[in-house]
N, C-alpha and C. Protein backbone atom coordinates (compact mmCIF):
# COMPACT_ATOMS: atom_id res chain seq x y z
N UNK A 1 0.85 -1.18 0.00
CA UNK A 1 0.00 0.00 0.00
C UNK A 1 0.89 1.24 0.00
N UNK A 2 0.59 1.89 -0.87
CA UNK A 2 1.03 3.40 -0.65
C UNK A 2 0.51 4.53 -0.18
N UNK A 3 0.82 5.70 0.17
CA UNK A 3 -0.04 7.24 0.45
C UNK A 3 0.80 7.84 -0.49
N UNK A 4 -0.22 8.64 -1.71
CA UNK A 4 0.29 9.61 -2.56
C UNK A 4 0.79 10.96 -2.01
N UNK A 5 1.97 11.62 -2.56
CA UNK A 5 2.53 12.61 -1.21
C UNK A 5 2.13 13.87 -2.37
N UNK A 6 2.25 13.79 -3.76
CA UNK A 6 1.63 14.71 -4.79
C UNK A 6 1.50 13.80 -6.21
N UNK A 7 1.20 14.69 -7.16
CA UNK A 7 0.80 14.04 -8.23
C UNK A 7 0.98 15.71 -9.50
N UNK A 8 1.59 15.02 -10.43
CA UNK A 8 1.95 16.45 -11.33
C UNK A 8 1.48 15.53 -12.61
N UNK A 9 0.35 17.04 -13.44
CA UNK A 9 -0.55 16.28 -14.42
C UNK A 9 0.04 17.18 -15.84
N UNK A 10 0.05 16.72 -16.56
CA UNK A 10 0.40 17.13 -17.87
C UNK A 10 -0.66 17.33 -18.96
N UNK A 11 -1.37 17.67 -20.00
CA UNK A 11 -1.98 17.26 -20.71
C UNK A 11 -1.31 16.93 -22.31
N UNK A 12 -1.85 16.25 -23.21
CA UNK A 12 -1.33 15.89 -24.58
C UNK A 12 -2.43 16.55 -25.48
N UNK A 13 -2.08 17.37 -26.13
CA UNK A 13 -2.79 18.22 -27.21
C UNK A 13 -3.64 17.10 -27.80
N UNK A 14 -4.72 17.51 -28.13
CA UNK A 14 -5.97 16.89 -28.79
C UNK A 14 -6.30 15.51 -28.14
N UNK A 15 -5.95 14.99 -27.03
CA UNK A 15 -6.32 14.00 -26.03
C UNK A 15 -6.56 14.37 -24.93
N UNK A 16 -8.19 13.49 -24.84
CA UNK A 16 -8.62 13.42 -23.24
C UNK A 16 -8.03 13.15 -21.84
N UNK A 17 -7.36 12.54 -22.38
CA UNK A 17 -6.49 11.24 -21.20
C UNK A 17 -5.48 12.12 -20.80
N UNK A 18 -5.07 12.45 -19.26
CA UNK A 18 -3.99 13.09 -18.99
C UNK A 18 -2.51 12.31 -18.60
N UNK A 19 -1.33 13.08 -18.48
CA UNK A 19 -0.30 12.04 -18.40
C UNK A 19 0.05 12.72 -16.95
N UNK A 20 0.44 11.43 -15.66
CA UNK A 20 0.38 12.24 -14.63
C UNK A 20 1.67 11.18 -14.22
N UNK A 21 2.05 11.96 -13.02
CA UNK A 21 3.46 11.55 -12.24
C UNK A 21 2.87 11.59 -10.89
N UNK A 22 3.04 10.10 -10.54
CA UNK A 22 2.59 10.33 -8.94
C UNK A 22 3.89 9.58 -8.11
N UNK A 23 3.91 11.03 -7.22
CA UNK A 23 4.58 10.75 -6.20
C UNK A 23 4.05 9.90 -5.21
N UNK A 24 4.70 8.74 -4.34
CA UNK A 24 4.24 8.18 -2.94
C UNK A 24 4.83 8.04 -1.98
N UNK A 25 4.57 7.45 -0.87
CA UNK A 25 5.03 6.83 0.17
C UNK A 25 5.00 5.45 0.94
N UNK A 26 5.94 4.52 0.42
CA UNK A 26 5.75 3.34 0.34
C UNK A 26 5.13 2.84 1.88
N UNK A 27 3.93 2.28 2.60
CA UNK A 27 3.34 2.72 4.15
C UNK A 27 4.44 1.22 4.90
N UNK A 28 5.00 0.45 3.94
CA UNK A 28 6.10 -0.63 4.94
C UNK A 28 7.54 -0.14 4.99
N UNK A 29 7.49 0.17 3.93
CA UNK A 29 9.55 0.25 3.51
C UNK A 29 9.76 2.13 3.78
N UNK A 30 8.55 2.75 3.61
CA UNK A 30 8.46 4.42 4.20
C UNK A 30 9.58 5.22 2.81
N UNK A 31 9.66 4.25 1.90
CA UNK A 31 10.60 5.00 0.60
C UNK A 31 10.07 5.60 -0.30
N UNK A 32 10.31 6.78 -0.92
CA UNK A 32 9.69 7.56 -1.69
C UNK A 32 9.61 7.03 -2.77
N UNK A 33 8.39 6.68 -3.84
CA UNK A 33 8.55 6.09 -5.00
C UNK A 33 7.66 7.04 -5.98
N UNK A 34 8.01 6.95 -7.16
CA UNK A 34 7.60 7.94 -8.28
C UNK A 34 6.62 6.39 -9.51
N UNK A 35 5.50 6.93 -10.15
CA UNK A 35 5.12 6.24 -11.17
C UNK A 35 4.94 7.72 -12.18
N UNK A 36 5.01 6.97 -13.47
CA UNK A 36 4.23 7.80 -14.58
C UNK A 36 3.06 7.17 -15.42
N UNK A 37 2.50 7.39 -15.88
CA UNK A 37 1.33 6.81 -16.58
C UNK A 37 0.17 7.84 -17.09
N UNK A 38 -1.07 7.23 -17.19
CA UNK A 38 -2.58 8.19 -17.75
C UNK A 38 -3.66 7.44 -17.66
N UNK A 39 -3.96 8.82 -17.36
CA UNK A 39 -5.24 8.43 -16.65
C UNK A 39 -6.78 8.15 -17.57
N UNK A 40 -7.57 8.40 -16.88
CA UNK A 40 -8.83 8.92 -17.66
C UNK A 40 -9.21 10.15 -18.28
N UNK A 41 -8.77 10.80 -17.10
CA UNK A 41 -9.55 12.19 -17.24
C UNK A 41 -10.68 12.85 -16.15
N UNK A 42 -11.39 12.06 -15.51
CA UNK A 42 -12.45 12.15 -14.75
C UNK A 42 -12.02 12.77 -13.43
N UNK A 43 -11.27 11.94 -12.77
CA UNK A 43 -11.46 11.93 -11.53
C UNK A 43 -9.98 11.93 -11.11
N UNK A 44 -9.09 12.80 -10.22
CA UNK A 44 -7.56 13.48 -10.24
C UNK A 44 -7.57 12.00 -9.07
N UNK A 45 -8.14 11.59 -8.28
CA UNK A 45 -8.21 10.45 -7.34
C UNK A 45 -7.72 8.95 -7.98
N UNK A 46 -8.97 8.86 -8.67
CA UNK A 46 -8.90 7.44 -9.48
C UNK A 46 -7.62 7.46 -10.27
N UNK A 47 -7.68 8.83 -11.59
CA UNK A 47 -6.55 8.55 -11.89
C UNK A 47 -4.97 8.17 -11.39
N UNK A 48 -4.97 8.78 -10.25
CA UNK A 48 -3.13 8.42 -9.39
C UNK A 48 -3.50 7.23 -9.01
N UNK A 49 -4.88 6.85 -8.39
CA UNK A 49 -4.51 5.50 -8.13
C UNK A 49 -4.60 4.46 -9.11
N UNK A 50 -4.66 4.39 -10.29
CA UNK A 50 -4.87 3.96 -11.62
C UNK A 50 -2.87 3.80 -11.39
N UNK A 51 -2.68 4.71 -12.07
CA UNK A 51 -1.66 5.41 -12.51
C UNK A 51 0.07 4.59 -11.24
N UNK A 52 -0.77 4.52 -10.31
CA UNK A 52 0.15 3.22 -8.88
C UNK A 52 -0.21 2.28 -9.30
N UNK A 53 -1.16 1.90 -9.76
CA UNK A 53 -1.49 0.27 -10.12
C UNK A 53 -0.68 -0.14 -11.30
N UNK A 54 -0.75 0.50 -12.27
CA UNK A 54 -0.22 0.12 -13.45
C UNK A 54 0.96 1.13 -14.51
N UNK A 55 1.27 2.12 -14.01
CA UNK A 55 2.01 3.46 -14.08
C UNK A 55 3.99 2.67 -14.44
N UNK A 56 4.30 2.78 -15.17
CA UNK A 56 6.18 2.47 -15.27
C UNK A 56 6.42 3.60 -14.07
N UNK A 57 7.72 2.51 -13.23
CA UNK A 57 8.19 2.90 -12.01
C UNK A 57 9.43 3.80 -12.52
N UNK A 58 9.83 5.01 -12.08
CA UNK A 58 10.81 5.56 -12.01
C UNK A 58 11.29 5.70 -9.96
N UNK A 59 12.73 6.82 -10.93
CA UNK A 59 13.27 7.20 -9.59
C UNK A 59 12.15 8.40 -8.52
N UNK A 60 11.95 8.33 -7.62
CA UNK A 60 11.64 9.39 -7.65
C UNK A 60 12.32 10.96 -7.38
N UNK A 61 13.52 10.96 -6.95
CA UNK A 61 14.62 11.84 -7.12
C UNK A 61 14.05 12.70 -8.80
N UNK A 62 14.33 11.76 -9.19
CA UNK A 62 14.40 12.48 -11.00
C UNK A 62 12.84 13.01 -11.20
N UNK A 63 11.49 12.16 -10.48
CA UNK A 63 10.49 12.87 -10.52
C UNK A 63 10.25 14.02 -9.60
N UNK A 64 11.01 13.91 -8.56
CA UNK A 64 10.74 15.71 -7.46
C UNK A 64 11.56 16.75 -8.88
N UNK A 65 13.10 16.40 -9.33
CA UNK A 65 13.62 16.60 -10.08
C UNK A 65 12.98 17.49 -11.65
N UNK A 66 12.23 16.92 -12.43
CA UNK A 66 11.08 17.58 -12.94
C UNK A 66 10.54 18.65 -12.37
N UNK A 67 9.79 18.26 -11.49
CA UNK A 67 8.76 19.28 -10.60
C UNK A 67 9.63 20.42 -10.36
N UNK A 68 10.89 20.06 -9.71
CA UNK A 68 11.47 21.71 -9.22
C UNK A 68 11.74 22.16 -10.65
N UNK A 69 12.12 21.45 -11.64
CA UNK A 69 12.23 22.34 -12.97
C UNK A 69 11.59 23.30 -13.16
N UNK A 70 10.64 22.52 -13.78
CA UNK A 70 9.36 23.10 -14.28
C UNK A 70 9.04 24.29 -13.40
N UNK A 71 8.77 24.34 -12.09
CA UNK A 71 8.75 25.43 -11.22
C UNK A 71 9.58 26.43 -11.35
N UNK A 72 11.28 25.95 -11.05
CA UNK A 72 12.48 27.26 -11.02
C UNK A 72 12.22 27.68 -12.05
N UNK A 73 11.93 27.31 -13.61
CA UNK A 73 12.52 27.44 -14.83
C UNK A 73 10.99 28.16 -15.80
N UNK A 74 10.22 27.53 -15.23
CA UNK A 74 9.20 27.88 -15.94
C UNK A 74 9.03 29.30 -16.75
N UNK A 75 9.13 30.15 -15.83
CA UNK A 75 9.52 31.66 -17.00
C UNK A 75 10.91 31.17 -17.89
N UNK A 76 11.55 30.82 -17.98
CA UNK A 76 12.77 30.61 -18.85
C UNK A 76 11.95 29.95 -20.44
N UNK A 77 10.84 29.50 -20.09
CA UNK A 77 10.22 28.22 -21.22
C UNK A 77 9.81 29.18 -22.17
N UNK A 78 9.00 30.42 -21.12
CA UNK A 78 8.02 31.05 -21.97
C UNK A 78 8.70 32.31 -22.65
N UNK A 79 10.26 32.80 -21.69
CA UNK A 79 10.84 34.39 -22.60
C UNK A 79 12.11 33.60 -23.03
N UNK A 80 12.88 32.89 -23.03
CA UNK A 80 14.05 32.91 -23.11
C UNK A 80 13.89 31.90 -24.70
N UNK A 81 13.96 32.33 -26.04
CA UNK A 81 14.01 31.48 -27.53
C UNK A 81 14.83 30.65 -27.23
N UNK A 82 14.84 29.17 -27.42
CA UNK A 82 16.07 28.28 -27.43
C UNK A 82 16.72 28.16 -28.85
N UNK A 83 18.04 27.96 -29.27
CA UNK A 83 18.62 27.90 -30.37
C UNK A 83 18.11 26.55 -30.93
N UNK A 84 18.19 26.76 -32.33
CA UNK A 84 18.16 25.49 -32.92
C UNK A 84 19.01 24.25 -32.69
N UNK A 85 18.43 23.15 -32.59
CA UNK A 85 18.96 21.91 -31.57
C UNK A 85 19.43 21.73 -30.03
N UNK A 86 18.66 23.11 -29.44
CA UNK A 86 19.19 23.34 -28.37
C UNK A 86 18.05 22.60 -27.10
N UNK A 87 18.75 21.61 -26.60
CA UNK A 87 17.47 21.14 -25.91
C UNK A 87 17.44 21.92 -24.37
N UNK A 88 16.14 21.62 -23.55
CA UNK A 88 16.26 21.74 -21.95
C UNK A 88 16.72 20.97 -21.65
């Protein structure tokens, strides 16, 4: 059993289905574990727990990792042009 500690949702242009990252807390071993997966759409609940059931396991380091990105950086996405072949 797990307790979800957050959950970060994405959407995919012209699809219902969202792509979400749920963070947990493993309730025996107490280790932080990350899934990714998608959901329905309906319900932000069902989906994470969907999304623990059947979700590819990552680190979750690399998923808090994301999250602070996206946060520190986020104005950088929207003013700063990236060069051609220039990735984040």
């Amino acid at each position: 059993m797990s307790k979800i500690i957050n959950t970060l949702w994405f959407t995919q242009m012209g699809q219902p289905s969202p792509i979400g990252i749920v963070i947990c807390e493993d309730e025996i071993s107490h280790k932080t574990k990350a899934y990714i997966g998608t959901g329905q759409g309906y319900d932000k609940g069902v989906d994470a727990g969907h999304i623990l059931e059947t979700g590819a396991k990552f680190t979750a380091d690399m998923a808090i990792g994301i999250a602070d990105w996206l946060v520190r950086d986020q104005h950088k996405i929207v003013l700063e042009p990236r060069k051609k072949n220039e990735f984040l």
